[in-house]
PDB file of N, CA and C in Angstrom:
ATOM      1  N   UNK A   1     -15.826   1.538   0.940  1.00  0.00           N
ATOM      2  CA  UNK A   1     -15.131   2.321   1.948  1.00  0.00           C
ATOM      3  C   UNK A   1     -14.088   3.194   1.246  1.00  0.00           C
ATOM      4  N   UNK A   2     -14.210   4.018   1.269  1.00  0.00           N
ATOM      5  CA  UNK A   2     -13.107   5.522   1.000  1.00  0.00           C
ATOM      6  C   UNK A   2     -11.455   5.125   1.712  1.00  0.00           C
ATOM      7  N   UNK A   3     -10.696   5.123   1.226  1.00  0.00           N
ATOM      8  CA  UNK A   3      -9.427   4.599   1.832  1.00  0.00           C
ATOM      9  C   UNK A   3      -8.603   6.278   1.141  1.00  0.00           C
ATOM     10  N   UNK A   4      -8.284   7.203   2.650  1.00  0.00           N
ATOM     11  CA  UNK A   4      -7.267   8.501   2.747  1.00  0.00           C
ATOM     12  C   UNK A   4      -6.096   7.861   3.425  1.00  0.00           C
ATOM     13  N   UNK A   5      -5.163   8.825   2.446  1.00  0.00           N
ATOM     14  CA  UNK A   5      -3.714   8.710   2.708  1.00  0.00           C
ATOM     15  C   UNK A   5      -3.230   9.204   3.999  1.00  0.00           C
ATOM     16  N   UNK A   6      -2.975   8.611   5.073  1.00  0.00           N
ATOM     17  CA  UNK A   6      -2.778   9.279   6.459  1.00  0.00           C
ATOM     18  C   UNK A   6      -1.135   9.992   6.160  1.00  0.00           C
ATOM     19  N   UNK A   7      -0.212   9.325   6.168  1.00  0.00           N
ATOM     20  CA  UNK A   7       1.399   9.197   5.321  1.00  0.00           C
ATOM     21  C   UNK A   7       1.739   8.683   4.431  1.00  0.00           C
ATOM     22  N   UNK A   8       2.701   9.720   3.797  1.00  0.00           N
ATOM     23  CA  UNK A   8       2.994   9.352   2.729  1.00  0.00           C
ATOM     24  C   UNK A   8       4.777   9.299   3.017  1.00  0.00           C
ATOM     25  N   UNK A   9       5.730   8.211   2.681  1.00  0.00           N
ATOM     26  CA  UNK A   9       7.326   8.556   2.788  1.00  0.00           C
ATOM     27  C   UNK A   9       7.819   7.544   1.769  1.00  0.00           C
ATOM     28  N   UNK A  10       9.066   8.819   1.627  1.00  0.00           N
ATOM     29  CA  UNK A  10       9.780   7.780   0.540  1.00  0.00           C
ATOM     30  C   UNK A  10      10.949   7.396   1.076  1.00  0.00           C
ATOM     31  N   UNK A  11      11.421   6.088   0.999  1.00  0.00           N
ATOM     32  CA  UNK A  11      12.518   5.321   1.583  1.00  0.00           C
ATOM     33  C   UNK A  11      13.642   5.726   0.697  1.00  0.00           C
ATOM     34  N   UNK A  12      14.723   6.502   1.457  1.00  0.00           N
ATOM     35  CA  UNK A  12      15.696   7.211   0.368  1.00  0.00           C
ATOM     36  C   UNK A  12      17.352   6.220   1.105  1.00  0.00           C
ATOM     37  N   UNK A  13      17.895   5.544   0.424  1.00  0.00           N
ATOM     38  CA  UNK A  13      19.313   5.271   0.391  1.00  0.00           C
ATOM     39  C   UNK A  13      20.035   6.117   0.752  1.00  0.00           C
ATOM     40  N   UNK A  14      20.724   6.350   2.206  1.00  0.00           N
ATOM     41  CA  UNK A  14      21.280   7.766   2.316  1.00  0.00           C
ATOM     42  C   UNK A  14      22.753   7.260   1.635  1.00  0.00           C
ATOM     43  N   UNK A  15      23.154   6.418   1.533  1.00  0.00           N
ATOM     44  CA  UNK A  15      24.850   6.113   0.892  1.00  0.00           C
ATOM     45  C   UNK A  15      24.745   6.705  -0.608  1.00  0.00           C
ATOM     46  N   UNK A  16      23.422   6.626  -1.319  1.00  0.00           N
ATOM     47  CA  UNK A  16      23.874   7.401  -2.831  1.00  0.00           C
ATOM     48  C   UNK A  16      22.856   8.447  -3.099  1.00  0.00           C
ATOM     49  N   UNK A  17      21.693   8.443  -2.547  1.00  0.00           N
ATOM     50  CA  UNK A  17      20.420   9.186  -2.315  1.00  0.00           C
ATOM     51  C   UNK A  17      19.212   8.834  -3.357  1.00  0.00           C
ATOM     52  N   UNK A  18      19.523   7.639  -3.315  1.00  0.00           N
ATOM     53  CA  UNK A  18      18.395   6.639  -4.407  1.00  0.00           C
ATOM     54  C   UNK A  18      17.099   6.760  -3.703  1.00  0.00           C
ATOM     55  N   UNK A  19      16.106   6.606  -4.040  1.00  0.00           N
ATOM     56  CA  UNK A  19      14.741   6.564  -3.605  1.00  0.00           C
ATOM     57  C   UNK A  19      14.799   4.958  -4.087  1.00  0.00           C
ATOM     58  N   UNK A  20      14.520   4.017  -2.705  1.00  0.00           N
ATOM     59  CA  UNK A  20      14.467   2.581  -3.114  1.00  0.00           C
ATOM     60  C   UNK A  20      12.766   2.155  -3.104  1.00  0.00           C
ATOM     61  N   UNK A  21      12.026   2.797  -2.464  1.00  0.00           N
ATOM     62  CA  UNK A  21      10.587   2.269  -1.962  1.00  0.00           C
ATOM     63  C   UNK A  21       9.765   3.514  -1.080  1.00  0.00           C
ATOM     64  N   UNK A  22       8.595   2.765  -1.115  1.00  0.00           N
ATOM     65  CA  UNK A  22       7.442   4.258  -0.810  1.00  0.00           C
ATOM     66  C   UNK A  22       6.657   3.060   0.892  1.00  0.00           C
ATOM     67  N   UNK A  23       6.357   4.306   1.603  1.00  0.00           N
ATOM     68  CA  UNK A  23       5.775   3.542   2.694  1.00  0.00           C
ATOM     69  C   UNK A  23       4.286   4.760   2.602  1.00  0.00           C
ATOM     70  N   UNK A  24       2.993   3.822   2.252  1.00  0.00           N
ATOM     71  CA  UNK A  24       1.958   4.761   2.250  1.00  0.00           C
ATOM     72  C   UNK A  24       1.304   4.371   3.570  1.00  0.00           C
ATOM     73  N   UNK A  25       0.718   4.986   4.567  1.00  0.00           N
ATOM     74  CA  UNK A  25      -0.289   4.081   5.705  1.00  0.00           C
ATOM     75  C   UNK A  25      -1.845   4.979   4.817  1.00  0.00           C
ATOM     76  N   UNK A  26      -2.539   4.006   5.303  1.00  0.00           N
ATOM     77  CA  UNK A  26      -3.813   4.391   4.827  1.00  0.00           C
ATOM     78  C   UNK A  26      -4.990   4.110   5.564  1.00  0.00           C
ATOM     79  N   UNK A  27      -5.924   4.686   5.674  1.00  0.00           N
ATOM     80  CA  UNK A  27      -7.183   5.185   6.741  1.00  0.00           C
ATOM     81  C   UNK A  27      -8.615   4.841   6.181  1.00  0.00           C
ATOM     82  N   UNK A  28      -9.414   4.065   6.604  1.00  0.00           N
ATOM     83  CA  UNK A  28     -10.745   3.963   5.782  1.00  0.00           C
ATOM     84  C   UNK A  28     -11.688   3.451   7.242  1.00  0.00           C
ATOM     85  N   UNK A  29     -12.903   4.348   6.726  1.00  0.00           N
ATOM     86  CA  UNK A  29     -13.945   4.136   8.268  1.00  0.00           C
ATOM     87  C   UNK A  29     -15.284   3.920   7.440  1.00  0.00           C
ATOM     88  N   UNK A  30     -16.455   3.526   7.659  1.00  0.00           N
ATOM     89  CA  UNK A  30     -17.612   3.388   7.294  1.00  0.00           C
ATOM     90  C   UNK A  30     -18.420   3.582   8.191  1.00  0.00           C
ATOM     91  N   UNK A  31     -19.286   4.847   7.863  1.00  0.00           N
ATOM     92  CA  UNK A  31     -19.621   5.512   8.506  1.00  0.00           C
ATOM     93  C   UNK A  31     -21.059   4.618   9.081  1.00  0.00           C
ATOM     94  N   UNK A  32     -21.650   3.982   8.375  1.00  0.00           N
ATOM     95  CA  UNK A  32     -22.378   3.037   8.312  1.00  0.00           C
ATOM     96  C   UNK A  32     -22.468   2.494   9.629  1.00  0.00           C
ATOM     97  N   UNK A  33     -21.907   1.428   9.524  1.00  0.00           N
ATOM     98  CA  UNK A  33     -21.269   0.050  10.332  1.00  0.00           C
ATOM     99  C   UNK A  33     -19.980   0.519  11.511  1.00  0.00           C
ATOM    100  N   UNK A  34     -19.283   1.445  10.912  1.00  0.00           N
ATOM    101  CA  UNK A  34     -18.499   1.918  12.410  1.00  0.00           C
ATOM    102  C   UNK A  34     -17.435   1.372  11.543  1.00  0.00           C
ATOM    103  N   UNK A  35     -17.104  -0.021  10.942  1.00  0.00           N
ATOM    104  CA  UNK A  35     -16.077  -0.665  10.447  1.00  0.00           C
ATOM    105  C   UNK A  35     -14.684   0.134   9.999  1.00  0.00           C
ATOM    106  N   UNK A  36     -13.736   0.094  10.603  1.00  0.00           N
ATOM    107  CA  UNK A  36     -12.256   0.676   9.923  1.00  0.00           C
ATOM    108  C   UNK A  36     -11.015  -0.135   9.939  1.00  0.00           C
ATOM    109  N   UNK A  37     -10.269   0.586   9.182  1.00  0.00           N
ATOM    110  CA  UNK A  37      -9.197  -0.065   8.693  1.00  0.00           C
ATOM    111  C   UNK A  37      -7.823   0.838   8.654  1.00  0.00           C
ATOM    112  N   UNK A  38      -6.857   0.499   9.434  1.00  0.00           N
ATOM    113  CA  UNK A  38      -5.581   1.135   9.340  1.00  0.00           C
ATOM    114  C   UNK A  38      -4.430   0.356   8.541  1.00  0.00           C
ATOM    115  N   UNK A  39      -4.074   0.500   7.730  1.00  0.00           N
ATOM    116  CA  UNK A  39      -3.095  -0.296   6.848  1.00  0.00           C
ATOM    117  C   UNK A  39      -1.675   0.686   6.971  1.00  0.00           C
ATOM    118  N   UNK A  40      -0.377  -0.419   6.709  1.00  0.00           N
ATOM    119  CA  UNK A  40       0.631   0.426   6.387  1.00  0.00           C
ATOM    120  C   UNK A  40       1.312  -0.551   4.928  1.00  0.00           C
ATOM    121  N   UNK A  41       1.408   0.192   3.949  1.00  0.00           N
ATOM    122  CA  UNK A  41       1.868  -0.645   2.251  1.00  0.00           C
ATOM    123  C   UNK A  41       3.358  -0.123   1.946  1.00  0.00           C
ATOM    124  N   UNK A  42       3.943  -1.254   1.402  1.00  0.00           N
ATOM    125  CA  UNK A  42       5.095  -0.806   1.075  1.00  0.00           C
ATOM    126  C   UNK A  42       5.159  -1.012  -0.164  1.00  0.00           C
ATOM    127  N   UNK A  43       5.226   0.143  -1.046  1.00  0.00           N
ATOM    128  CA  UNK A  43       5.424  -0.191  -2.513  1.00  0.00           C
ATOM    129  C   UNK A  43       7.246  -0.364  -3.201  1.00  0.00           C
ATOM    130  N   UNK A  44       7.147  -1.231  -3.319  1.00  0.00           N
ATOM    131  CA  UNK A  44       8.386  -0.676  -4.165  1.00  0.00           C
ATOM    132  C   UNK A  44       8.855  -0.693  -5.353  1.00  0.00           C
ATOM    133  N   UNK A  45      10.118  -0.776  -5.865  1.00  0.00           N
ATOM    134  CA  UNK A  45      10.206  -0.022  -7.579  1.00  0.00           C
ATOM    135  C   UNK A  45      10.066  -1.571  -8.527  1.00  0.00           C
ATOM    136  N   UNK A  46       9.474  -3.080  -7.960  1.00  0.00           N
ATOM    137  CA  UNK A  46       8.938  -3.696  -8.668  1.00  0.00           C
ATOM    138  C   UNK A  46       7.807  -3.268  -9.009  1.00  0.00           C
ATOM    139  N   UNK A  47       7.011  -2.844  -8.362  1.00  0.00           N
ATOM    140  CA  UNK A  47       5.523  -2.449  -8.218  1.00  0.00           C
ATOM    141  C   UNK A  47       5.245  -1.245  -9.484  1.00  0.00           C
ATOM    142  N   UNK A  48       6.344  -0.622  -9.573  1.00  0.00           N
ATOM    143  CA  UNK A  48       5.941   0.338 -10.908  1.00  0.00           C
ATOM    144  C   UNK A  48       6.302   0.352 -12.190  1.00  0.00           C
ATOM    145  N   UNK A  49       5.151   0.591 -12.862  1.00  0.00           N
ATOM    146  CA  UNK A  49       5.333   0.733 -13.828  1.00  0.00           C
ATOM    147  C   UNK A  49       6.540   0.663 -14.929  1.00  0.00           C
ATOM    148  N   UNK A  50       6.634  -0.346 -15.979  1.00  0.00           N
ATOM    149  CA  UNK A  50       7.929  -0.527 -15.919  1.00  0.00           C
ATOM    150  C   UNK A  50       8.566   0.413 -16.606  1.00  0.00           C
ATOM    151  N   UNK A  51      10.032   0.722 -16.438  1.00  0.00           N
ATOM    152  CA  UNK A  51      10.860   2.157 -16.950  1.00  0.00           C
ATOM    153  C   UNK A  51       9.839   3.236 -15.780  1.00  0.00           C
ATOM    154  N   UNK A  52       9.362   3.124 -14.900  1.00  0.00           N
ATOM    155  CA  UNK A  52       8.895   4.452 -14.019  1.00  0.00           C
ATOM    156  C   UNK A  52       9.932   4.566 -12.908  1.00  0.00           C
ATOM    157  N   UNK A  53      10.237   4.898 -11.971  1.00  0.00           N
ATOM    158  CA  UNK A  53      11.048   5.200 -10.761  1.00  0.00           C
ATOM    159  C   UNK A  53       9.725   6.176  -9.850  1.00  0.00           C
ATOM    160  N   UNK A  54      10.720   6.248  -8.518  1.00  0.00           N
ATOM    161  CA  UNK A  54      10.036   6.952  -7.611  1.00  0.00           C
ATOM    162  C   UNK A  54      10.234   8.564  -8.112  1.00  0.00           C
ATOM    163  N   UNK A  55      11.103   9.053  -8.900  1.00  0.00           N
ATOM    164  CA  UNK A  55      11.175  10.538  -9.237  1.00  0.00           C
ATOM    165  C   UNK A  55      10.606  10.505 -10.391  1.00  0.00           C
ATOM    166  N   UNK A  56       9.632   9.869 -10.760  1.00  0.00           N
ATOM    167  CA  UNK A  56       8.995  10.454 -12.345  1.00  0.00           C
ATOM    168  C   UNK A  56       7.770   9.894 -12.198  1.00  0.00           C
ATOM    169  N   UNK A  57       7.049   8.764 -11.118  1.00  0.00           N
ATOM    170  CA  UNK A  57       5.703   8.287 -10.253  1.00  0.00           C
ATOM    171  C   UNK A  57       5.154   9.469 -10.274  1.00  0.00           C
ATOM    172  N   UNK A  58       3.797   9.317 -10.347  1.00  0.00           N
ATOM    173  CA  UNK A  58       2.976  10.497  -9.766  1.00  0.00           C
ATOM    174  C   UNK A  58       3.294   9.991  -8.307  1.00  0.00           C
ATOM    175  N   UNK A  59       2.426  10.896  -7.000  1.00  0.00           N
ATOM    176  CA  UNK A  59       2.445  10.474  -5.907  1.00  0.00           C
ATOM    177  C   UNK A  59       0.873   9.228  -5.743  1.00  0.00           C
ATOM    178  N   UNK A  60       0.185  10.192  -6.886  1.00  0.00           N
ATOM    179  CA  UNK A  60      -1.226   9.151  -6.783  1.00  0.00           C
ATOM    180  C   UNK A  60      -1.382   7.889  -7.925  1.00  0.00           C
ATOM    181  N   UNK A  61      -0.715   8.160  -8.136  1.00  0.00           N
ATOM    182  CA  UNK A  61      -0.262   6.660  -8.938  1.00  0.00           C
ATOM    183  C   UNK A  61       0.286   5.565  -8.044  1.00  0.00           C
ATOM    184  N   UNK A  62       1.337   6.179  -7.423  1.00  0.00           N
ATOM    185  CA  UNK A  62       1.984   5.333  -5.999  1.00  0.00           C
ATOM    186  C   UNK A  62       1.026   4.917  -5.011  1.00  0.00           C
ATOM    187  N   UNK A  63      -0.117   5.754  -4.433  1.00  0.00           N
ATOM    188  CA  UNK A  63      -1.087   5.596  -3.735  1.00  0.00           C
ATOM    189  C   UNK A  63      -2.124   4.565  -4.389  1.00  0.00           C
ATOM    190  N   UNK A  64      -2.241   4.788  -5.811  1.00  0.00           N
ATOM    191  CA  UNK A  64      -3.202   3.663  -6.190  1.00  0.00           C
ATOM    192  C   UNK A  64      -2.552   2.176  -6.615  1.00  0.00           C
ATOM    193  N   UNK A  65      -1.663   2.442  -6.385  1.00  0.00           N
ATOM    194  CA  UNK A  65      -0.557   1.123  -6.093  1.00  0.00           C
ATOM    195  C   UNK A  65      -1.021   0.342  -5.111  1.00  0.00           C
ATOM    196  N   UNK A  66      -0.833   1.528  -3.289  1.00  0.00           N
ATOM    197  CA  UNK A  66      -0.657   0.629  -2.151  1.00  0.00           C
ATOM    198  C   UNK A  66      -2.378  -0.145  -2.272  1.00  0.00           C
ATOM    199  N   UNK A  67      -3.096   0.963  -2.968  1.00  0.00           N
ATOM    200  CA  UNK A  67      -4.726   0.237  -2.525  1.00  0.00           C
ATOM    201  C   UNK A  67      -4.684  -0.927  -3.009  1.00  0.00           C
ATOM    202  N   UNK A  68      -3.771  -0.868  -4.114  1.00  0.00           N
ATOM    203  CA  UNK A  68      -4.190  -2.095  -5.124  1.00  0.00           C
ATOM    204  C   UNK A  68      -3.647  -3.365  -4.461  1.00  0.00           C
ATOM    205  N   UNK A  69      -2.477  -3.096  -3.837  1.00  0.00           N
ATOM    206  CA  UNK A  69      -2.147  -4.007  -3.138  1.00  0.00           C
ATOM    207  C   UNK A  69      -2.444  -4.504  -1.705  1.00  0.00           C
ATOM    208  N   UNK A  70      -3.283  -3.134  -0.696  1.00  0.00           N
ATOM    209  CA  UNK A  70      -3.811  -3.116   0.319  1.00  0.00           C
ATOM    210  C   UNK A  70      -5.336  -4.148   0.054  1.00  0.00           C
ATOM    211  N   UNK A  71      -5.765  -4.217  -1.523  1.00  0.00           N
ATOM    212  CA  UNK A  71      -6.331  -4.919  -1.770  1.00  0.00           C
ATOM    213  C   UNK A  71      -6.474  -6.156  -1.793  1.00  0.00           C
ATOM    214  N   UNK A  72      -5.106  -6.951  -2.004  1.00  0.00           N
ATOM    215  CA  UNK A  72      -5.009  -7.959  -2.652  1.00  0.00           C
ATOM    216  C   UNK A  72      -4.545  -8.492  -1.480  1.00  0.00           C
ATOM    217  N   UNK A  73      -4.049  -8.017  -0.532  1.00  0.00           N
ATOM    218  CA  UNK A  73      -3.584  -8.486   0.570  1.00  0.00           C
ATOM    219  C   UNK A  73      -4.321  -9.260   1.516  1.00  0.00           C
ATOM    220  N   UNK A  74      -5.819  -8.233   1.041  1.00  0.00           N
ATOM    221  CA  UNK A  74      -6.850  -8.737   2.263  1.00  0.00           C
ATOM    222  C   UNK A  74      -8.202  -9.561   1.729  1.00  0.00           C
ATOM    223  N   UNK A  75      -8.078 -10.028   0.493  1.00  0.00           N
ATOM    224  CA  UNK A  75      -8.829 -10.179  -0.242  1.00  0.00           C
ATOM    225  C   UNK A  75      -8.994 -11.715   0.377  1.00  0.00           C
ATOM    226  N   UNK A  76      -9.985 -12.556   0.445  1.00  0.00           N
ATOM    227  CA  UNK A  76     -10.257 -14.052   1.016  1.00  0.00           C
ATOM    228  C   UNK A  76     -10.013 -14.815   0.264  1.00  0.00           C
ATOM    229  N   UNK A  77      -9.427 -15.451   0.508  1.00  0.00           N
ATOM    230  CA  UNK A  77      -8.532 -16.793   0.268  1.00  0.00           C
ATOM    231  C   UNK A  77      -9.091 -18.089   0.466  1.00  0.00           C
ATOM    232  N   UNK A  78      -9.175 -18.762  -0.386  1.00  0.00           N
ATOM    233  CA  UNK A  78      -9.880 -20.365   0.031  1.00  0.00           C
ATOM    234  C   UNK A  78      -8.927 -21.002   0.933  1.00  0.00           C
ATOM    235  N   UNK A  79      -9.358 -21.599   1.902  1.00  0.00           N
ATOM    236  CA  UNK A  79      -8.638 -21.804   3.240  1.00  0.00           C
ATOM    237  C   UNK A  79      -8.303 -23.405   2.715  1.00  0.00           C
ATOM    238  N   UNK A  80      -7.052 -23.732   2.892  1.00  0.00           N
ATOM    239  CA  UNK A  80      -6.572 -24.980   2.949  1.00  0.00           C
ATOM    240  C   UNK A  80      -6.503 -25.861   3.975  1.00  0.00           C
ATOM    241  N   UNK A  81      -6.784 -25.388   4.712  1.00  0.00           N
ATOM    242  CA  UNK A  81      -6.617 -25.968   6.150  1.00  0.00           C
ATOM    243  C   UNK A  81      -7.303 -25.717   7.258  1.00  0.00           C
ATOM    244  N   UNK A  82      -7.711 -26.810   8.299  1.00  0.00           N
ATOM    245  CA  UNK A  82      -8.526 -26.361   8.903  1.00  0.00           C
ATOM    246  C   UNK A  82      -8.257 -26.268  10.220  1.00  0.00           C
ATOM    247  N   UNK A  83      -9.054 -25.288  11.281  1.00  0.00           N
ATOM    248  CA  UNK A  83      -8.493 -25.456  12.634  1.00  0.00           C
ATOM    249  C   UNK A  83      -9.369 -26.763  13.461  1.00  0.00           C
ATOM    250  N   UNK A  84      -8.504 -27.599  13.964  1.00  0.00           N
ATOM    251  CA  UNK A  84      -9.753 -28.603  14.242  1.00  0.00           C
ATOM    252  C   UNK A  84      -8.715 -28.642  16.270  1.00  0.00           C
ATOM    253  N   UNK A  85      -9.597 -28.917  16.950  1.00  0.00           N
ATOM    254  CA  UNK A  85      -9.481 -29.152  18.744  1.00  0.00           C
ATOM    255  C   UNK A  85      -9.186 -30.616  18.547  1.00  0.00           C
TER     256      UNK A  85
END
């Protein structure tokens, strides 16, 4: 599935005008199956690269961040527990 950047914003500190974190939402449909997906990722300046910041990030570097983590988020998990009636 193709995952487009619907928004892109950067979370700016208005008290010093720091860029603290990135909010990407992201869009993916399969044209196939009908199947879609609306995500919203919050990257922030753990997430990059180290010595990078939000003013020296590409923007698609940041974006291949949220996938990576839009990834990992949804990725299946061995279930510990079970639902039992």
């Amino acid at each position: 599935m193709n995952l487009q950047v619907n928004n892109f914003n950067y979370n700016v500190n208005i008290q010093d005008g720091t860029i603290n974190g990135a909010q990407i939402e992201l869009y993916g449909r399969d044209a196939t199956s009908g199947d879609y997906i609306n995500a919203q990722i919050k990257v922030q300046q753990s997430d990059l690269a180290e010595g990078a910041t939000f003013l020296t990030a590409k923007p698609a570097d940041i974006v291949t961040i949220a996938k990576k983590k839009l990834a990992a988020d949804t990725a299946l998990k061995d279930a510990t527990t079970s639902n039992q009636a």
